[in-house]
Protein backbone atom coordinates (compact mmCIF):
# COMPACT_ATOMS: atom_id res chain seq x y z
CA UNK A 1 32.16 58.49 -34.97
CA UNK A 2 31.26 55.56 -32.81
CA UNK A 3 27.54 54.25 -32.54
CA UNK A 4 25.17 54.81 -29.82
CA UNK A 5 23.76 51.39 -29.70
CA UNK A 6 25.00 49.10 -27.51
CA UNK A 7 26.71 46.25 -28.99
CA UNK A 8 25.32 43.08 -28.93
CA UNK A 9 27.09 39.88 -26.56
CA UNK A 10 28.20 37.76 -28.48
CA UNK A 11 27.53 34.22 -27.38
CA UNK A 12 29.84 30.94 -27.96
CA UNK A 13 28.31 27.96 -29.65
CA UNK A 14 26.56 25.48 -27.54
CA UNK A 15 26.64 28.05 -24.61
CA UNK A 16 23.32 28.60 -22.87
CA UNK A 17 23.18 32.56 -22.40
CA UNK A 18 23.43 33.83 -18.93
CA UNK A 19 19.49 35.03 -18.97
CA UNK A 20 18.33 31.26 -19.67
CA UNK A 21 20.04 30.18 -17.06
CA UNK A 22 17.85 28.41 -14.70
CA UNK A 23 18.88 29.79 -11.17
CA UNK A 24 18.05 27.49 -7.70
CA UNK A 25 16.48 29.40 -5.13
CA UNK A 26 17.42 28.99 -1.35
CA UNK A 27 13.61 27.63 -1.02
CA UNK A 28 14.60 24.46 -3.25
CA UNK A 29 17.43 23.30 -1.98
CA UNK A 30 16.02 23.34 1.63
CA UNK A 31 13.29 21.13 0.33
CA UNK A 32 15.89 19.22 -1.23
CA UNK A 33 17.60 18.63 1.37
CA UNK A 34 15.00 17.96 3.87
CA UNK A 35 13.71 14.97 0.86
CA UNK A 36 17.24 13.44 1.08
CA UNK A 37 17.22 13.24 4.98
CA UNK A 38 13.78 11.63 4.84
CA UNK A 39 14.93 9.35 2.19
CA UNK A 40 18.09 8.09 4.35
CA UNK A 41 15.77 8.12 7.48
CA UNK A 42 14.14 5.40 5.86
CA UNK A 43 16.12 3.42 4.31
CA UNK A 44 19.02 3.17 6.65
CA UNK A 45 16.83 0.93 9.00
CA UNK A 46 16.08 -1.37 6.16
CA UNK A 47 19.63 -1.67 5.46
CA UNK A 48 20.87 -1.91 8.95
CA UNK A 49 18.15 -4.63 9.08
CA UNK A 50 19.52 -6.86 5.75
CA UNK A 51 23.02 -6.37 7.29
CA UNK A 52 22.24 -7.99 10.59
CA UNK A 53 19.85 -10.29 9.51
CA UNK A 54 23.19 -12.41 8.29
CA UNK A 55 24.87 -11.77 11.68
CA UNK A 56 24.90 -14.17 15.13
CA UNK A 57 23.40 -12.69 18.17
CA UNK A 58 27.05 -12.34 19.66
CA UNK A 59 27.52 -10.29 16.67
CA UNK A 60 24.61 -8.25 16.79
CA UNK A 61 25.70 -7.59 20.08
CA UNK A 62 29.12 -6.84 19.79
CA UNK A 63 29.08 -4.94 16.25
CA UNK A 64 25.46 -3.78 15.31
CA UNK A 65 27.01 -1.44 12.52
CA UNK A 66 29.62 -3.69 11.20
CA UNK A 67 29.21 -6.01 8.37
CA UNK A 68 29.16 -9.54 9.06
CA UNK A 69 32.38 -11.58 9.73
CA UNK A 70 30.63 -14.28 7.39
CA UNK A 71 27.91 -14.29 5.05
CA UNK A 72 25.56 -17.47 5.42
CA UNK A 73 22.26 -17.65 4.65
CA UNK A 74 21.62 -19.90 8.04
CA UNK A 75 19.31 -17.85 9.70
CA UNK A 76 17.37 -17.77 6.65
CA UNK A 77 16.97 -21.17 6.57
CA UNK A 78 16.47 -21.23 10.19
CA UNK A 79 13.97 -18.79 10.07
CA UNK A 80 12.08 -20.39 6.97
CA UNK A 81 11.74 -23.97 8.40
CA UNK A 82 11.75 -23.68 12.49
CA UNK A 83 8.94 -20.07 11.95
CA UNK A 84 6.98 -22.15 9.03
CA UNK A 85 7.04 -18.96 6.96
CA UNK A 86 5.91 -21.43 3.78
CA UNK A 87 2.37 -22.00 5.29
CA UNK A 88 2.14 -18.36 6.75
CA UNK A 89 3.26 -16.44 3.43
CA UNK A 90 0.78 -19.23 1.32
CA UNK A 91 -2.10 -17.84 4.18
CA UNK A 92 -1.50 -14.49 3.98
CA UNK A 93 -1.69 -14.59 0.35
CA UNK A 94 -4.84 -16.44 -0.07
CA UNK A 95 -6.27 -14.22 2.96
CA UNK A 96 -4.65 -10.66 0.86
CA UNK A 97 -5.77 -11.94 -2.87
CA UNK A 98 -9.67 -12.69 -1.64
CA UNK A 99 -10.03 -10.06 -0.08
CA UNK A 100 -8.53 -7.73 -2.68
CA UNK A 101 -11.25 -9.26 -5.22
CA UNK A 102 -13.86 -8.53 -2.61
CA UNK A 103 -12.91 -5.22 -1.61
CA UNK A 104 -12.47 -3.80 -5.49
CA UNK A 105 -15.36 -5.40 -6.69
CA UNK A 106 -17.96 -4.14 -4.18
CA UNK A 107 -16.01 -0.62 -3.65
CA UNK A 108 -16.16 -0.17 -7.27
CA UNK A 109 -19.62 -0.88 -7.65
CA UNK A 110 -20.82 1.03 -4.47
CA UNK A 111 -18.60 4.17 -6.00
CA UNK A 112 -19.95 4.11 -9.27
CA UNK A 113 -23.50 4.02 -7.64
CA UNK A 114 -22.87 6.92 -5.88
CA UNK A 115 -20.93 9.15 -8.41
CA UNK A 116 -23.31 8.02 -11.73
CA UNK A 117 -26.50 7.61 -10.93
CA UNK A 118 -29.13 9.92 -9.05
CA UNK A 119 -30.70 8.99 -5.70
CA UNK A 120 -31.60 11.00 -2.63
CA UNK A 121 -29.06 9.26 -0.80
CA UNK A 122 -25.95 9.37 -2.56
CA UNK A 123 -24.47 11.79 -0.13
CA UNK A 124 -25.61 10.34 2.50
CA UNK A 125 -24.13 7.13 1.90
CA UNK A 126 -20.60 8.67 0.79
CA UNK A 127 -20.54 10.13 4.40
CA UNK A 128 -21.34 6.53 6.01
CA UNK A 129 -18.62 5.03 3.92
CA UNK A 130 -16.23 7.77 4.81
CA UNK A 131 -17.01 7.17 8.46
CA UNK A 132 -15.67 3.63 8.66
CA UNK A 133 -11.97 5.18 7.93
CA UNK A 134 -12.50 7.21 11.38
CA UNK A 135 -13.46 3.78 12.94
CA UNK A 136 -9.82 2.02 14.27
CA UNK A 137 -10.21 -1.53 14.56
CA UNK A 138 -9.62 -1.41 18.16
CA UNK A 139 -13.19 -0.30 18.80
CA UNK A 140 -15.16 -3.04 17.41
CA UNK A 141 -11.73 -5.87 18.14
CA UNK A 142 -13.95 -7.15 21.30
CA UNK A 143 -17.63 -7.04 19.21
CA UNK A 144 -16.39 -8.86 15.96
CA UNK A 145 -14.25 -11.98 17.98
CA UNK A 146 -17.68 -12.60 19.94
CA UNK A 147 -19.49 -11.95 17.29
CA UNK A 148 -17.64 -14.91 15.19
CA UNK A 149 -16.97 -16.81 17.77
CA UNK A 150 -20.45 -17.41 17.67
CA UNK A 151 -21.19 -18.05 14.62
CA UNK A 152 -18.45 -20.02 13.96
CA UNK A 153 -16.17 -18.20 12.18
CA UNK A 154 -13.13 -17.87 14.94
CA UNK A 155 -9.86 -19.54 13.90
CA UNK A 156 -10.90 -19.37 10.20
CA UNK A 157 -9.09 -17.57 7.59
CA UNK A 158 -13.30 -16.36 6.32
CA UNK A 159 -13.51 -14.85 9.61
CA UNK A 160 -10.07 -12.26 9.26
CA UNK A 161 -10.83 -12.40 5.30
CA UNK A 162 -14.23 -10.45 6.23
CA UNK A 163 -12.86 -8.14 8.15
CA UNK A 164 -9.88 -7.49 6.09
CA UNK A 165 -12.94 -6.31 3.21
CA UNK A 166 -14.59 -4.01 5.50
CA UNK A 167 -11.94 -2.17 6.97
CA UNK A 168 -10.76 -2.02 2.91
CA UNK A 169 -14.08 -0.73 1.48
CA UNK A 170 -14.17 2.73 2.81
CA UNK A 171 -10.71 3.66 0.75
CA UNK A 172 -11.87 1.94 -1.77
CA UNK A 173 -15.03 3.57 -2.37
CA UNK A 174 -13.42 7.25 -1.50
CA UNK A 175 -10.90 7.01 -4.57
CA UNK A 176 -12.92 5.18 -7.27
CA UNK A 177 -15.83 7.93 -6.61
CA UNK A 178 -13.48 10.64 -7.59
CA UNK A 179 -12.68 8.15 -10.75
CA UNK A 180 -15.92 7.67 -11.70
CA UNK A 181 -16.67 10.97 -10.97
CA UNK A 182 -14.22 12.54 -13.82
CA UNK A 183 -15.41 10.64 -16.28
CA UNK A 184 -17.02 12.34 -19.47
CA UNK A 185 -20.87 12.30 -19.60
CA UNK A 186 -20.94 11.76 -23.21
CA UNK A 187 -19.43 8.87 -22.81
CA UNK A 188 -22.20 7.43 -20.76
CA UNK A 189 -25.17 9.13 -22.95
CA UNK A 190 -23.53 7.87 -25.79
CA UNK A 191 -23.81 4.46 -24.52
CA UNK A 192 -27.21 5.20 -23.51
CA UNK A 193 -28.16 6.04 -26.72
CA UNK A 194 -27.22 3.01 -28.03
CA UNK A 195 -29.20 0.95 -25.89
CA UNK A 196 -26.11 -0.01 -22.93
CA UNK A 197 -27.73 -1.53 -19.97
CA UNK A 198 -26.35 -0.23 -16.71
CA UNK A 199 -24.10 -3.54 -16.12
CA UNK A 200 -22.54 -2.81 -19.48
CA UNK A 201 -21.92 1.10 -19.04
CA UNK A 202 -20.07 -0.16 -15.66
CA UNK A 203 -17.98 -3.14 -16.52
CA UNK A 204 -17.64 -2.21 -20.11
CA UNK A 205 -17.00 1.87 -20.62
CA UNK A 206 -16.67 3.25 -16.59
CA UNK A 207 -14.50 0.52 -15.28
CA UNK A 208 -12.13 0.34 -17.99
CA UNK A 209 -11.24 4.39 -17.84
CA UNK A 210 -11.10 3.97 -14.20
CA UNK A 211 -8.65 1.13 -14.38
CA UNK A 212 -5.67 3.32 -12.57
CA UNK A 213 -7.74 4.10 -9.71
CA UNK A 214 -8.64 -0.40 -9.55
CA UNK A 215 -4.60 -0.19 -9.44
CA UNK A 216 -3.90 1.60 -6.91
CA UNK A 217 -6.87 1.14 -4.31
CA UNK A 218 -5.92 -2.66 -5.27
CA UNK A 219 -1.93 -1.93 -4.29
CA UNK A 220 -3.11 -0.12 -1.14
CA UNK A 221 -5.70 -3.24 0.08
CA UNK A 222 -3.04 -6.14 -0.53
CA UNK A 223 0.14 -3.98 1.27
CA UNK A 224 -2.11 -2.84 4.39
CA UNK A 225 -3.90 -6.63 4.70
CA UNK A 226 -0.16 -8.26 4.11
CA UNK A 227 1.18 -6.68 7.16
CA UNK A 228 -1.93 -6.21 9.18
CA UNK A 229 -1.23 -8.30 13.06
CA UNK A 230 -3.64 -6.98 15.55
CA UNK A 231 -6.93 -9.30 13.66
CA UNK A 232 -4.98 -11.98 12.92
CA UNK A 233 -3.45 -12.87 16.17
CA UNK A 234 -6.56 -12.16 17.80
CA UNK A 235 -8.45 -14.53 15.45
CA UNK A 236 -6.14 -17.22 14.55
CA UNK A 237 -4.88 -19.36 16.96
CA UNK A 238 -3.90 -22.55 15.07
CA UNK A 239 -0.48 -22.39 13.95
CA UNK A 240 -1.51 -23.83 10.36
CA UNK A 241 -3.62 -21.36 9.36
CA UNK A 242 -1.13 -17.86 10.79
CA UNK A 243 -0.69 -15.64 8.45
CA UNK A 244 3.32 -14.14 8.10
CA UNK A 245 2.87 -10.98 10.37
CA UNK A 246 1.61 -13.24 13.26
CA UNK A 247 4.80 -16.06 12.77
CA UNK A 248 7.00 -14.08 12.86
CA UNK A 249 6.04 -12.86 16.50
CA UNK A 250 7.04 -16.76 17.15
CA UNK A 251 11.04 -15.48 17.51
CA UNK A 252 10.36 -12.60 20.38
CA UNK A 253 10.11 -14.95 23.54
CA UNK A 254 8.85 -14.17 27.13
CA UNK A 255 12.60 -14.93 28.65
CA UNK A 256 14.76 -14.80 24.88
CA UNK A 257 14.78 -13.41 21.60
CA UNK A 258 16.52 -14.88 18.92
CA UNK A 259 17.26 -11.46 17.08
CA UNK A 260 19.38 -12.90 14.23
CA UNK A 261 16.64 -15.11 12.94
CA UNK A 262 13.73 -12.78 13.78
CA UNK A 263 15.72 -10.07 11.47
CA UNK A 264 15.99 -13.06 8.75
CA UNK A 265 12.48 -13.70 8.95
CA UNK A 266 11.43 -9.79 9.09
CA UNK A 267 13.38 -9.49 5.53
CA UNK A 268 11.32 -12.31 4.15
CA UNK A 269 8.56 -11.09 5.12
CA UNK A 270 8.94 -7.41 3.50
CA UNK A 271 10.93 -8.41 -0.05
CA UNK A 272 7.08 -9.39 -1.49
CA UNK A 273 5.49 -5.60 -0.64
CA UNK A 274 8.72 -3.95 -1.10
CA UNK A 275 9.23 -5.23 -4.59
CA UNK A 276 5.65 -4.13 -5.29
CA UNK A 277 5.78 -1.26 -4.31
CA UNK A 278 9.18 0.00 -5.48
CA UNK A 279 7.68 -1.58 -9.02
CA UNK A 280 4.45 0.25 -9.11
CA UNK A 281 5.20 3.64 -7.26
CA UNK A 282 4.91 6.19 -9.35
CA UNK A 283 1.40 4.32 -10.62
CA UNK A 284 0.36 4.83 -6.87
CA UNK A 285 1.28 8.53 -6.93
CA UNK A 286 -0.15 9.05 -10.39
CA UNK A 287 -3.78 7.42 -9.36
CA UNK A 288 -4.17 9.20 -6.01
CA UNK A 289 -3.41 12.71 -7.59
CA UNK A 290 -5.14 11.97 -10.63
CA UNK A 291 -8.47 10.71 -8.26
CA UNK A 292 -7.80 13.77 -6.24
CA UNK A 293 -8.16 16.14 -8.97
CA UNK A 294 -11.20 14.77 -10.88
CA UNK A 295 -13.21 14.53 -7.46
């Protein structure tokens, strides 16, 4: 008399049964897919960039997708000494590391005054702060070289270092607000309690917990200032104190353009942010969703 229950599948060792199986919807792999054509969309100019850069204008000419017949490092060398990329990448790094230290010290403190402490016009002054990032630089170009030209400040790397703080502040304050923002209370009565002045509670307890969100508004201010043109051509016109984005306009010429140097000097100019960045990405993703969430 055979059994009315249904047997049970039997299941070989080290298999993973059929129901556990995790199955990949059509939805995924589009997404998928659409990530890896984005990913190649962007990188394949880089690359096509690096393989040129070691190429002769004939070359580049002849055989833009080909790999170079020889690989010398002439154009680099052209390109460091005949562009004076040492004094433009020491400027723009002076120019990029004050402001940073500007820009995250006053953001900071001008975000933890408005997400910690009570006053009438917090909001008020969030929404003023959040206005500059609808300002484009464009607009006030023609005010601010007048302005400094005035006052002394044209052809000086203060005059592009204080603009390069402003334009930097309202990021700056938007994501260290939601920072400061997510922060325990207890923390802060706690420290209260135990007799904290208001300098201490900010550089000791707040600023310390908010140190991911110093990270990445800090990564954001030195990539955008590093490559930022339109201020400092307008501002600087001694060669001595151009930063790298404006020397390397020095290779495109009103008659000829010396494209295998200019792509030499275009990869020196990008290895500093892109090592940066491909070393502190997924910091940069981790701050801005972890800002976006607490604020």
């Amino acid at each position: 008399m055979s059994s009315s229950r249904p047997e049970a599948a039997v299941t070989a060792p080290g298999a993973v049964p059929a129901s556990r199986k995790k199955k990949v919807s059509p939805i995924s792999i589009v997404i998928y897919v659409f990530l890896v054509l984005i990913c190649v969309t962007y990188i394949l100019p880089l690359l096509w960039v690096f393989n040129v850069s070691f190429k002769t204008n004939k070359e580049i000419f002849t055989a833009p997708f080909a790999l170079p017949q020889e690989i010398t490092f002439d154009n680099y060398a052209f390109a460091w000494t005949a562009g004076h990329l040492g004094i433009a990448t020491l400027n723009s790094l002076i120019v990029c590391v004050v402001a940073l230290v500007l820009s995250t010290i006053i953001g900071s403190m001008a975000a933890f005054g408005i997400a910690r402490m009570r006053w009438k016009g917090s909001k008020l002054a969030m929404t003023y702060f959040l206005t500059g990032m609808m300002i484009p630089i464009h607009c006030v170009l023609i005010p601010l070289f007048t302005r400094f030209a005035g006052i002394g400040l044209s052809n000086t790397l203060v005059g592009l270092i204080l603009p390069y703080v402003t334009f930097s502040l309202p990021i700056t304050i938007f994501i260290m607000t939601g920072f400061f923002t997510g922060l325990p209370n207890e923390l802060i009565e706690c420290a209260c309690m135990e007799g904290a002045n208001i300098f201490q509670i900010f550089f000791k307890i707040c600023l310390p917990l908010s140190r991911t969100g110093l990270f990445v508004t800090g990564l954001m201010t030195f990539i955008g200032n590093w490559n930022e043109l339109l201020l400092a051509m307008v501002f600087i016109s001694d060669d001595e104190k151009k930063t790298l984005p404006v020397s390397l306009s020095k290779f495109v010429g009103p008659y000829n353009t010396n494209y295998s140097q200019m792509f030499a000097a275009i990869i020196i100019a990008i290895i500093p942010t892109i090592i940066v960045y491909c070393a502190f990405s997924n910091k940069i993703v981790d701050g801005l969703t972890a800002g976006a969430v607490k604020g």
